[in-house]
N, C-alpha and C. Protein backbone atom coordinates (compact mmCIF):
# COMPACT_ATOMS: atom_id res chain seq x y z
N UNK A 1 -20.03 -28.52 -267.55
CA UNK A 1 -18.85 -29.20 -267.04
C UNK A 1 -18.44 -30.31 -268.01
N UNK A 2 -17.19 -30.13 -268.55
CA UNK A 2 -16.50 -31.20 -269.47
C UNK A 2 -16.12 -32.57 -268.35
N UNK A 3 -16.06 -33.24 -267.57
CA UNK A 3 -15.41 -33.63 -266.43
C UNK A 3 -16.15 -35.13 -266.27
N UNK A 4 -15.94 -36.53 -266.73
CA UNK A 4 -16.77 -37.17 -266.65
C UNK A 4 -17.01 -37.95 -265.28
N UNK A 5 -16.90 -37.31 -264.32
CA UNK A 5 -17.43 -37.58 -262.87
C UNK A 5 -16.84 -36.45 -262.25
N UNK A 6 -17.28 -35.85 -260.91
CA UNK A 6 -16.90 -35.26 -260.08
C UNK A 6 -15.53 -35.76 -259.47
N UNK A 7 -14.27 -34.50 -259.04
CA UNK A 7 -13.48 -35.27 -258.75
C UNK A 7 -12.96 -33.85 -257.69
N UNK A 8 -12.35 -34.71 -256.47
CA UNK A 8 -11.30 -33.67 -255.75
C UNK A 8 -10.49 -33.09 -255.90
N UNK A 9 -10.11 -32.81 -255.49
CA UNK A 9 -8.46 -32.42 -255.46
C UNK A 9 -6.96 -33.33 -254.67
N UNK A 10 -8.06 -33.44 -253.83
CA UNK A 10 -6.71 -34.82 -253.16
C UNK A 10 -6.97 -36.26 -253.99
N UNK A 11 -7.92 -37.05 -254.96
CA UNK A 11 -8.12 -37.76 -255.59
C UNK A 11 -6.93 -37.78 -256.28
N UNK A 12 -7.01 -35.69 -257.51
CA UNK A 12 -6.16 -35.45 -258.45
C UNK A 12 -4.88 -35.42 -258.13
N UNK A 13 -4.77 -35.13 -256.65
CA UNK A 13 -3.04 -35.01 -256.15
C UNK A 13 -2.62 -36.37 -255.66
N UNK A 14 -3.16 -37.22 -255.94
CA UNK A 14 -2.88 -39.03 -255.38
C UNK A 14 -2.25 -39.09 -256.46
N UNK A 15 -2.60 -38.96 -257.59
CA UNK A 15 -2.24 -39.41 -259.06
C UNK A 15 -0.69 -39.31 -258.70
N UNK A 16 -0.26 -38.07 -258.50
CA UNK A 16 1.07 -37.83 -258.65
C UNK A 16 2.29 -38.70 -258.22
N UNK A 17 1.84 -39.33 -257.42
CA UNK A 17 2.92 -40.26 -255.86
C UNK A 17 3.89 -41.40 -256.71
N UNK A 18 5.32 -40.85 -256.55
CA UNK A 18 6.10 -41.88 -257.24
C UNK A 18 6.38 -41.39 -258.78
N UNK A 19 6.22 -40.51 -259.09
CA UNK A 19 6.00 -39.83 -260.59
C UNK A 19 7.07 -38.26 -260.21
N UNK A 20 7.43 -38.04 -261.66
CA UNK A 20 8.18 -37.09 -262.27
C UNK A 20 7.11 -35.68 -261.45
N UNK A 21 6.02 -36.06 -261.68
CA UNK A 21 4.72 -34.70 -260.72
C UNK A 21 5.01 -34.29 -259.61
N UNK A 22 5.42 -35.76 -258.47
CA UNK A 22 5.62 -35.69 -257.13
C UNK A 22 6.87 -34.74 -257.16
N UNK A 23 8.08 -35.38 -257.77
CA UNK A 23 9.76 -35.03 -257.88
C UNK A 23 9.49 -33.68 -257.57
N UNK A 24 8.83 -33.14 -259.16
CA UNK A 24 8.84 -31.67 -258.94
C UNK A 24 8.04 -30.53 -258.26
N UNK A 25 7.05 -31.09 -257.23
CA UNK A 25 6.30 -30.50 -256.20
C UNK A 25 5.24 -29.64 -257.27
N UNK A 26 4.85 -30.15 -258.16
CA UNK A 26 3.49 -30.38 -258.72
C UNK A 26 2.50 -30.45 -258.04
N UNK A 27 1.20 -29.46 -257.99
CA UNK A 27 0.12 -29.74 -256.94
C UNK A 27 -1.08 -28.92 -258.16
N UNK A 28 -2.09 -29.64 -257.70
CA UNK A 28 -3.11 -29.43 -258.49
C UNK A 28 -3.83 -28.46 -257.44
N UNK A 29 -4.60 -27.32 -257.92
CA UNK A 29 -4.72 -25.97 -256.78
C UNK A 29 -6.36 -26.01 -257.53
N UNK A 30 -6.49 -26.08 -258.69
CA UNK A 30 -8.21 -26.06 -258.96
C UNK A 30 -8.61 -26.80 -259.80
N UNK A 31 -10.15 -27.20 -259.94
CA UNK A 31 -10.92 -27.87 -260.57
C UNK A 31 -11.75 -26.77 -261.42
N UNK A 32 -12.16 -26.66 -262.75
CA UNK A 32 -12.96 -25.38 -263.14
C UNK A 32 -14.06 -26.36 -264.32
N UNK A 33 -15.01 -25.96 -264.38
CA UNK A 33 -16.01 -26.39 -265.33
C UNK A 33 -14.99 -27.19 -266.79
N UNK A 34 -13.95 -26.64 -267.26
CA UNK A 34 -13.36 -26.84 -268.48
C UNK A 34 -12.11 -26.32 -268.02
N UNK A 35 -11.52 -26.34 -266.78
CA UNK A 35 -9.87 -26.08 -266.65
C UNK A 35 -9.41 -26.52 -265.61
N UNK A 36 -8.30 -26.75 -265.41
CA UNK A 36 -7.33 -27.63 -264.81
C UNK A 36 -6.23 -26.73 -264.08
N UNK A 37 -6.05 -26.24 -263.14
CA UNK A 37 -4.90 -25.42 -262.54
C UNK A 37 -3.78 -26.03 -261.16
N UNK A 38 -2.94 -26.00 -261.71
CA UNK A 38 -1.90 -26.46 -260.57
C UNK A 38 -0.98 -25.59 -260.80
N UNK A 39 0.04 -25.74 -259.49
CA UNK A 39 1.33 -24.78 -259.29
C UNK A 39 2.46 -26.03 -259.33
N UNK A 40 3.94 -25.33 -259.48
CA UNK A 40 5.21 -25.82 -259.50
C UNK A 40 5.65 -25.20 -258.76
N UNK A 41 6.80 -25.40 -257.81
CA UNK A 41 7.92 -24.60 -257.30
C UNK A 41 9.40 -24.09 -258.27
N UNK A 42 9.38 -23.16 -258.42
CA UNK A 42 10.77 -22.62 -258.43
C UNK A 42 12.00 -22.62 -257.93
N UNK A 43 12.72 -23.86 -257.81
CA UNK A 43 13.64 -23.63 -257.01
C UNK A 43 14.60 -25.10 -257.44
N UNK A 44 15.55 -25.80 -256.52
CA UNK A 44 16.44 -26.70 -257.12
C UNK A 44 16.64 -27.65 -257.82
N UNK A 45 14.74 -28.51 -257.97
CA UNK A 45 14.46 -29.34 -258.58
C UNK A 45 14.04 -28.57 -260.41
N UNK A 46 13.39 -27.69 -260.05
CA UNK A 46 13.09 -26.72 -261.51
C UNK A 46 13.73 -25.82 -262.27
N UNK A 47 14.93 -25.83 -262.01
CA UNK A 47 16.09 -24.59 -262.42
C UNK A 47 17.16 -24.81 -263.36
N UNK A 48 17.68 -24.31 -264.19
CA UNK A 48 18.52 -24.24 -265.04
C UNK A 48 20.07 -24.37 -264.32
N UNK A 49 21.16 -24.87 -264.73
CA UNK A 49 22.10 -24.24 -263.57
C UNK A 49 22.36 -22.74 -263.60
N UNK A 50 22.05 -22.11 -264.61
CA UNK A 50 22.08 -20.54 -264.60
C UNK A 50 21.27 -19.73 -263.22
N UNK A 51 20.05 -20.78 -262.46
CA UNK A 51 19.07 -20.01 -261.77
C UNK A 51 17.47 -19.65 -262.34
N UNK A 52 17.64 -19.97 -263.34
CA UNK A 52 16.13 -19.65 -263.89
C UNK A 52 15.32 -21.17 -264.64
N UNK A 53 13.83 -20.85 -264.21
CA UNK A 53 13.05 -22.25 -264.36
C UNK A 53 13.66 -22.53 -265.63
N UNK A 54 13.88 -23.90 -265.72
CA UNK A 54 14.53 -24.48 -266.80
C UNK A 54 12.44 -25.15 -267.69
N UNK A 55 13.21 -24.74 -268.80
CA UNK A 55 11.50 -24.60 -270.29
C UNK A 55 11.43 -26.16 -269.95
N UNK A 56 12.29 -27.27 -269.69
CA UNK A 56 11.26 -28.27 -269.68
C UNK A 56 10.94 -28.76 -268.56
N UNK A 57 10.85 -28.18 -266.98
CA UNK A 57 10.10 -28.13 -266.31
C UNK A 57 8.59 -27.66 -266.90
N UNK A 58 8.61 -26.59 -267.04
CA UNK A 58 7.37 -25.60 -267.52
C UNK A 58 6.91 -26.21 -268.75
N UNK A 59 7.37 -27.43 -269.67
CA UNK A 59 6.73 -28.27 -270.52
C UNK A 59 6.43 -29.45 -269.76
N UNK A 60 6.96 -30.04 -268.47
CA UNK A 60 6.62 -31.05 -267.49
C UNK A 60 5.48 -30.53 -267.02
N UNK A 61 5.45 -29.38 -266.58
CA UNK A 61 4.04 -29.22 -266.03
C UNK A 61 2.89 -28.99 -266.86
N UNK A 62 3.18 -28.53 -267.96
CA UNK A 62 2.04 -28.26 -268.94
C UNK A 62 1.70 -29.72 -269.45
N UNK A 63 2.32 -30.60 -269.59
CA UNK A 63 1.89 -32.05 -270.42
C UNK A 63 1.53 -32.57 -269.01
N UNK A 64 1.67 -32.30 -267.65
CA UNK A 64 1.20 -33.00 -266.91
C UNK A 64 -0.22 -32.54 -266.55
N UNK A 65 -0.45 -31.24 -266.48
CA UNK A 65 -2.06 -30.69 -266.02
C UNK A 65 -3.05 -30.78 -267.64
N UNK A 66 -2.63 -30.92 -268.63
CA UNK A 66 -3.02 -31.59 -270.03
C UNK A 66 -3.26 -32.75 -269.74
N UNK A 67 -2.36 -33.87 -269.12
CA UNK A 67 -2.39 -35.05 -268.77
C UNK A 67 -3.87 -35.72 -268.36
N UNK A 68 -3.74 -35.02 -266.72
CA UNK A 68 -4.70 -35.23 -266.04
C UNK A 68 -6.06 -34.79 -266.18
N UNK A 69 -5.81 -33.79 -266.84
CA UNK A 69 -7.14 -32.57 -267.41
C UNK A 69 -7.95 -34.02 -268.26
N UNK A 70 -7.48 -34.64 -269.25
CA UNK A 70 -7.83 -35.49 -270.20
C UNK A 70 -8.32 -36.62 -269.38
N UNK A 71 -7.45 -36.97 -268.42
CA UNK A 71 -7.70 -38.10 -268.07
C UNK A 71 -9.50 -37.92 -267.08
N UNK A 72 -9.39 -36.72 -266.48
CA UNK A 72 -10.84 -36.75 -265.91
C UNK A 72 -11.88 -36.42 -266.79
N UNK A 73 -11.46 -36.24 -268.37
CA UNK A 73 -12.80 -35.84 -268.97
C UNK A 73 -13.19 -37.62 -269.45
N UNK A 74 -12.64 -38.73 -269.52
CA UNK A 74 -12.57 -39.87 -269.97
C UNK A 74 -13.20 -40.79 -268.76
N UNK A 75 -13.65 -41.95 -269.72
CA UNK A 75 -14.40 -43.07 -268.18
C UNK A 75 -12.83 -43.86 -268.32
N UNK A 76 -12.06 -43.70 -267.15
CA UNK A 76 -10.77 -44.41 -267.24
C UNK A 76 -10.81 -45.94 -267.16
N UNK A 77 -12.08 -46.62 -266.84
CA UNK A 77 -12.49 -48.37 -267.08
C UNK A 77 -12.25 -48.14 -268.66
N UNK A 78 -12.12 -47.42 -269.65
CA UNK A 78 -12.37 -47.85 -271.40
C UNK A 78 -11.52 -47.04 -271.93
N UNK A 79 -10.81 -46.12 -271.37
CA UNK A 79 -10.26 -45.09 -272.45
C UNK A 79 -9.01 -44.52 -271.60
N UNK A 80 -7.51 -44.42 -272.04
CA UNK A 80 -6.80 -43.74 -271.86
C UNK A 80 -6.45 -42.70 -272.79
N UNK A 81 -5.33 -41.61 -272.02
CA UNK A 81 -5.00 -40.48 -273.10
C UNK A 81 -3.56 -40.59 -272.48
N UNK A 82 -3.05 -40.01 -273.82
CA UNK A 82 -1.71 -40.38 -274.27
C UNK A 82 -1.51 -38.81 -275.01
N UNK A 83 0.13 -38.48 -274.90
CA UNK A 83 0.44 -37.42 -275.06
C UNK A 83 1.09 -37.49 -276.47
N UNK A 84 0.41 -36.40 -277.61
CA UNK A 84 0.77 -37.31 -278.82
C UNK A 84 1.59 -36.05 -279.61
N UNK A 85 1.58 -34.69 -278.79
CA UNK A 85 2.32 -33.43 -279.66
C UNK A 85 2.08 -32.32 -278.56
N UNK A 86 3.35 -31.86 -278.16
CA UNK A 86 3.38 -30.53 -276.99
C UNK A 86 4.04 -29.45 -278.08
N UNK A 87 3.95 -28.50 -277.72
CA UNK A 87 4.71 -27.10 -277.79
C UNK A 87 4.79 -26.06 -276.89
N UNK A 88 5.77 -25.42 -276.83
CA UNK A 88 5.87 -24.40 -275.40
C UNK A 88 6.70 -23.18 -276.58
N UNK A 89 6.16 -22.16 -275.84
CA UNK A 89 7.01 -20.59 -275.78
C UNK A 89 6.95 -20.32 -275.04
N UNK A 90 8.41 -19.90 -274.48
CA UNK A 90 8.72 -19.17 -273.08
C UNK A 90 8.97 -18.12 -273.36
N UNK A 91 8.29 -17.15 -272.69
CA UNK A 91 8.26 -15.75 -272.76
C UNK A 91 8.78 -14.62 -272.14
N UNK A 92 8.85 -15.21 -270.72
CA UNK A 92 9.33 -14.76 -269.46
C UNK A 92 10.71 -15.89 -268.78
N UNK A 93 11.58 -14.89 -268.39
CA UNK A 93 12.22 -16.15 -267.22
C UNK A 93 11.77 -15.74 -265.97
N UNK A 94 11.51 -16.89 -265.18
CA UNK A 94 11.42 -17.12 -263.80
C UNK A 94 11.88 -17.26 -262.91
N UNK A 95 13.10 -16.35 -261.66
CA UNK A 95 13.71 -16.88 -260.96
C UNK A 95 13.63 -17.16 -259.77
N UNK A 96 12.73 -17.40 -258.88
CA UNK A 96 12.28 -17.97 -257.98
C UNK A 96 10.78 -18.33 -257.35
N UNK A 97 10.38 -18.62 -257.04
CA UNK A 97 9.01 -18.91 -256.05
C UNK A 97 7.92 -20.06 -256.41
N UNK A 98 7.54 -19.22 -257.26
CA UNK A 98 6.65 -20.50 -257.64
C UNK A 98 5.94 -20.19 -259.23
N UNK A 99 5.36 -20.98 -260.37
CA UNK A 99 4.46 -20.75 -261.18
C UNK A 99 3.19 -21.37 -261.44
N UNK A 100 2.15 -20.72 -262.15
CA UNK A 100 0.99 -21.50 -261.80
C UNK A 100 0.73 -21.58 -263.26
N UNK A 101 0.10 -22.90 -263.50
CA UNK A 101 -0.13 -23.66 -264.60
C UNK A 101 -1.92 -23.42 -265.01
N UNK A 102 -2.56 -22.96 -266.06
CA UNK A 102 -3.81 -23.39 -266.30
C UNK A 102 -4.05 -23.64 -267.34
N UNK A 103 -4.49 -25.38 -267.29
CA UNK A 103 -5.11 -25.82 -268.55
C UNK A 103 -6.33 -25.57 -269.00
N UNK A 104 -6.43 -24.61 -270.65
CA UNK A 104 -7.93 -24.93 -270.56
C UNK A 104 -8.04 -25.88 -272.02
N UNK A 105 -9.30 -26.23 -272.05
CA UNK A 105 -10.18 -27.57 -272.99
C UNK A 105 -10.13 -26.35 -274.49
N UNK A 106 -9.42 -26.71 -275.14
CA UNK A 106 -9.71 -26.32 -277.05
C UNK A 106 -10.44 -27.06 -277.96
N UNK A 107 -10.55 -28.46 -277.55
CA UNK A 107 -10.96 -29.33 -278.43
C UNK A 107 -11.26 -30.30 -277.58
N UNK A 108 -12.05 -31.41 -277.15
CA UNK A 108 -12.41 -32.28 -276.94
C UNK A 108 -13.09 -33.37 -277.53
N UNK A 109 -12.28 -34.71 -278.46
CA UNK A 109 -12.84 -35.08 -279.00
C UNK A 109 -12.97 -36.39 -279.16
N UNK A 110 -13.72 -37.54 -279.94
CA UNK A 110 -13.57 -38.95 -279.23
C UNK A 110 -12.39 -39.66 -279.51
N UNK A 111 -11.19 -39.01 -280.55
CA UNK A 111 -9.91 -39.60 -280.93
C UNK A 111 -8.33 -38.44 -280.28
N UNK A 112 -9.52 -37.28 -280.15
CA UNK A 112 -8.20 -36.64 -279.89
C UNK A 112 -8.63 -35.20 -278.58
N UNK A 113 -7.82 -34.84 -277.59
CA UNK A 113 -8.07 -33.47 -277.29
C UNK A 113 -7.01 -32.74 -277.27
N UNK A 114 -7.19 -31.40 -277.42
CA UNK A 114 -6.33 -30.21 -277.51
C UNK A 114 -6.40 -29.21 -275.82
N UNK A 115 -5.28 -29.11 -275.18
CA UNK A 115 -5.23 -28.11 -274.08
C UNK A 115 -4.62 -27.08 -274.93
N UNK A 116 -5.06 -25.66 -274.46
CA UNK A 116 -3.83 -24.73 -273.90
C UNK A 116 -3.90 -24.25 -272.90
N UNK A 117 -2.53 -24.16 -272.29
CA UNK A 117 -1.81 -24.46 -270.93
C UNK A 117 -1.51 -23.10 -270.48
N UNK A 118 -1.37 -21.92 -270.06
CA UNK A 118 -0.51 -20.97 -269.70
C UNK A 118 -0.32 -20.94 -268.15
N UNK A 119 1.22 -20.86 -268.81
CA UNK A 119 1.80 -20.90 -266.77
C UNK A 119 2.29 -19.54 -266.56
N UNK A 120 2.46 -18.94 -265.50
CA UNK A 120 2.47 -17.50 -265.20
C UNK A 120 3.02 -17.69 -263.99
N UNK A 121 4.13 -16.41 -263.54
CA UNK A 121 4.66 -16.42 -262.31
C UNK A 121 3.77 -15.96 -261.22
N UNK A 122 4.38 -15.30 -260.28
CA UNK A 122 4.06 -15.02 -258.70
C UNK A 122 3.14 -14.00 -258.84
N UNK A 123 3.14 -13.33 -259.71
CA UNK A 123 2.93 -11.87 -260.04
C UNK A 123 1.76 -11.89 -261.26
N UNK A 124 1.65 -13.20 -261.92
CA UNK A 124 0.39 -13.14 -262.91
C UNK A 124 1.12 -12.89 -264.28
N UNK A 125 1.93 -12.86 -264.11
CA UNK A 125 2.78 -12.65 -265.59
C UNK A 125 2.77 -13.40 -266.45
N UNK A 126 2.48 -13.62 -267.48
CA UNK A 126 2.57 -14.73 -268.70
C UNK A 126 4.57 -14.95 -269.07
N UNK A 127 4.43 -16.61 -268.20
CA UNK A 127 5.87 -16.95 -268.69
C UNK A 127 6.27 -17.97 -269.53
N UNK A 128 4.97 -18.73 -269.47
CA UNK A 128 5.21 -19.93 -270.73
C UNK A 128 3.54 -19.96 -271.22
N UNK A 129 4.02 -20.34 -272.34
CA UNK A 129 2.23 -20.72 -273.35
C UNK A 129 2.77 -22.16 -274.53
N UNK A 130 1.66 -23.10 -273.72
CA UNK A 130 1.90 -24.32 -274.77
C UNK A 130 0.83 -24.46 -275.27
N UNK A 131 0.69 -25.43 -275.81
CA UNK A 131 -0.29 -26.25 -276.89
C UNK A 131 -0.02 -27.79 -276.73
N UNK A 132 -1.33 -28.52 -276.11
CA UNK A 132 -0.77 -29.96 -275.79
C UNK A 132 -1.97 -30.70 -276.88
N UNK A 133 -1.53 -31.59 -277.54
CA UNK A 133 -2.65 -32.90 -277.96
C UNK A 133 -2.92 -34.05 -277.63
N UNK A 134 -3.56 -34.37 -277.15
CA UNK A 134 -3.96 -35.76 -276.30
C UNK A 134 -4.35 -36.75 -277.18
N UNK A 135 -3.61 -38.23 -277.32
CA UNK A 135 -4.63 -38.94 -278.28
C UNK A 135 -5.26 -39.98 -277.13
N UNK A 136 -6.43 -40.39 -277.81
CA UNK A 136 -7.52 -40.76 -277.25
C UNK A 136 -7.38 -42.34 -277.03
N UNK A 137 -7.36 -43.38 -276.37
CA UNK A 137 -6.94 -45.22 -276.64
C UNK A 137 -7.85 -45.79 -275.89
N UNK A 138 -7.88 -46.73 -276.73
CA UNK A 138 -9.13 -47.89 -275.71
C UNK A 138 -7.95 -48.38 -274.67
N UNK A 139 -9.07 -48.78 -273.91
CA UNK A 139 -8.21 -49.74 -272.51
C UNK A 139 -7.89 -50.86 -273.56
């Protein structure tokens, strides 16, 4: 387990309250030895005006489960992480329900970490794939 304390899930979903996470009905769904999984909704807050998830939702959620992913591998009394380089390819469009986000650990390191993120629709489909870098800061 990369994870520097045990943590919930309602702990990880407190984080969100009052934040761009909450807005977009962001929910953190698992905890994994080295991954991070939450879902988004599909729908008026996440959409293009065309109807389909708009890419920087699906880069909101990927820098956010990167975010938090980082933040529980860190003792947060000494060390924050900071988002220092994203990338996304969207592969798929999405037009309704919901997508699910999973971060996993590429790099973990004492100045810097690396996620990759893949979010996938209702159906398991690969619809976005990022690449997030975390830089590492003293309190």
């Amino acid at each position: 387990m990369i994870w520097f304390k045990k943590y919930d899930l309602q702990e990880l979903n407190d984080l969100r309250y009052n934040t761009a996470v909450e807005h977009l009905g962001i929910n953190i769904t698992e905890i994994g030895d080295n991954f991070l999984i939450g879902t988004m909704p599909v729908d008026n807050r996440t959409k293009q005006p065309v109807g389909i998830l708009h890419g920087g939702a699906s880069v909101l959620l990927a820098e956010s489960l990167g975010s938090i992913a980082s933040y529980m591998v860190l003792d947060s009394g000494k060390f924050r992480a900071v988002g220092l380089e994203i990338n996304a390819n969207h592969l798929r469009m999405v037009k309704d329900s919901y997508v699910t986000g999973k971060a996993i650990a590429v790099h973990i390191g004492k100045k810097t970490h690396v996620w990759s993120i893949e979010i996938s629709d209702k159906d398991g489909k690969l619809a976005c794939i990022s690449r997030l870098t975390m830089a590492v800061i003293e309190v």
